[in-house]
C-alpha atoms as a PDB file:
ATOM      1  CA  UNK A   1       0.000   0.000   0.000  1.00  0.00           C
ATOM      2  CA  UNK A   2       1.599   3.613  -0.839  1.00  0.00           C
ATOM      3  CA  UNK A   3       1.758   5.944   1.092  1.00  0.00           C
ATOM      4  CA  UNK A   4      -0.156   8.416  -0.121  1.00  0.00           C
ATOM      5  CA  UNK A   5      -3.452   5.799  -0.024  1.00  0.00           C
ATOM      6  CA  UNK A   6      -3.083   5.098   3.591  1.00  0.00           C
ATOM      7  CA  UNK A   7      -3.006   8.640   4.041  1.00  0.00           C
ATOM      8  CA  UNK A   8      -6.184   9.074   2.469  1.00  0.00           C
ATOM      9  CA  UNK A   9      -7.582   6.121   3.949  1.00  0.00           C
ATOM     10  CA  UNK A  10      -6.463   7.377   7.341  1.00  0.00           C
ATOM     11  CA  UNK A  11      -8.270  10.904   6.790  1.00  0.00           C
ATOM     12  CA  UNK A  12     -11.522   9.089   5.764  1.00  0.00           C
ATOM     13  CA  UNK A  13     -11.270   7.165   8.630  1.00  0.00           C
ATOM     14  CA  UNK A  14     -10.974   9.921  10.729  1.00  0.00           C
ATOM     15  CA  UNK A  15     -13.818  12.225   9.244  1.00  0.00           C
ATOM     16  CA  UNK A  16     -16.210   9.133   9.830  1.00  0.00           C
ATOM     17  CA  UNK A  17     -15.186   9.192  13.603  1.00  0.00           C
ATOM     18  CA  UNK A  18     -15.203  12.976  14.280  1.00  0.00           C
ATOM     19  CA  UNK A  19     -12.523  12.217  16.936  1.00  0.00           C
ATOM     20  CA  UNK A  20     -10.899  14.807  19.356  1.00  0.00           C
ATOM     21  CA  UNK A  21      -7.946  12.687  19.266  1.00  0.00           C
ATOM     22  CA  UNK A  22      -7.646  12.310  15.662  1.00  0.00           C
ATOM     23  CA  UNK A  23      -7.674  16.224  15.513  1.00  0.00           C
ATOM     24  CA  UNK A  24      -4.885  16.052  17.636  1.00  0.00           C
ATOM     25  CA  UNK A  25      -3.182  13.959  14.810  1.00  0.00           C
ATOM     26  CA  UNK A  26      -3.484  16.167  12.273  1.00  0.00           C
ATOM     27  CA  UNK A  27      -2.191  18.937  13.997  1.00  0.00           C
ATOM     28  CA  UNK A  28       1.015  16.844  14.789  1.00  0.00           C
ATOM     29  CA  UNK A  29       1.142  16.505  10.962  1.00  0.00           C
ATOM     30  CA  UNK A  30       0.500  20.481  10.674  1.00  0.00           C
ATOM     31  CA  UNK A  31      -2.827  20.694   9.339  1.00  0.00           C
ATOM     32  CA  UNK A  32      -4.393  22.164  12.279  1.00  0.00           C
ATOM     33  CA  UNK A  33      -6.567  24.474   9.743  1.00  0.00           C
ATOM     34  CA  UNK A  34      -8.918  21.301   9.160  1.00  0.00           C
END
């Protein structure tokens, strides 16, 4: 699996769960704008 896909799948993943923590894992990544 590339990267980029388990990215994506990750992101989908997270917008299903609408997770505080998941948040948190995006900012760690630097997209705290989403």
């Amino acid at each position: 699996m590339s990267q980029e896909l388990t990215f994506k799948v990750w992101i989908s993943s997270m917008m299903e769960n609408g997770n505080r923590t998941n948040r948190l894992g995006f900012t760690a990544f630097g997209h705290d704008d989403y």
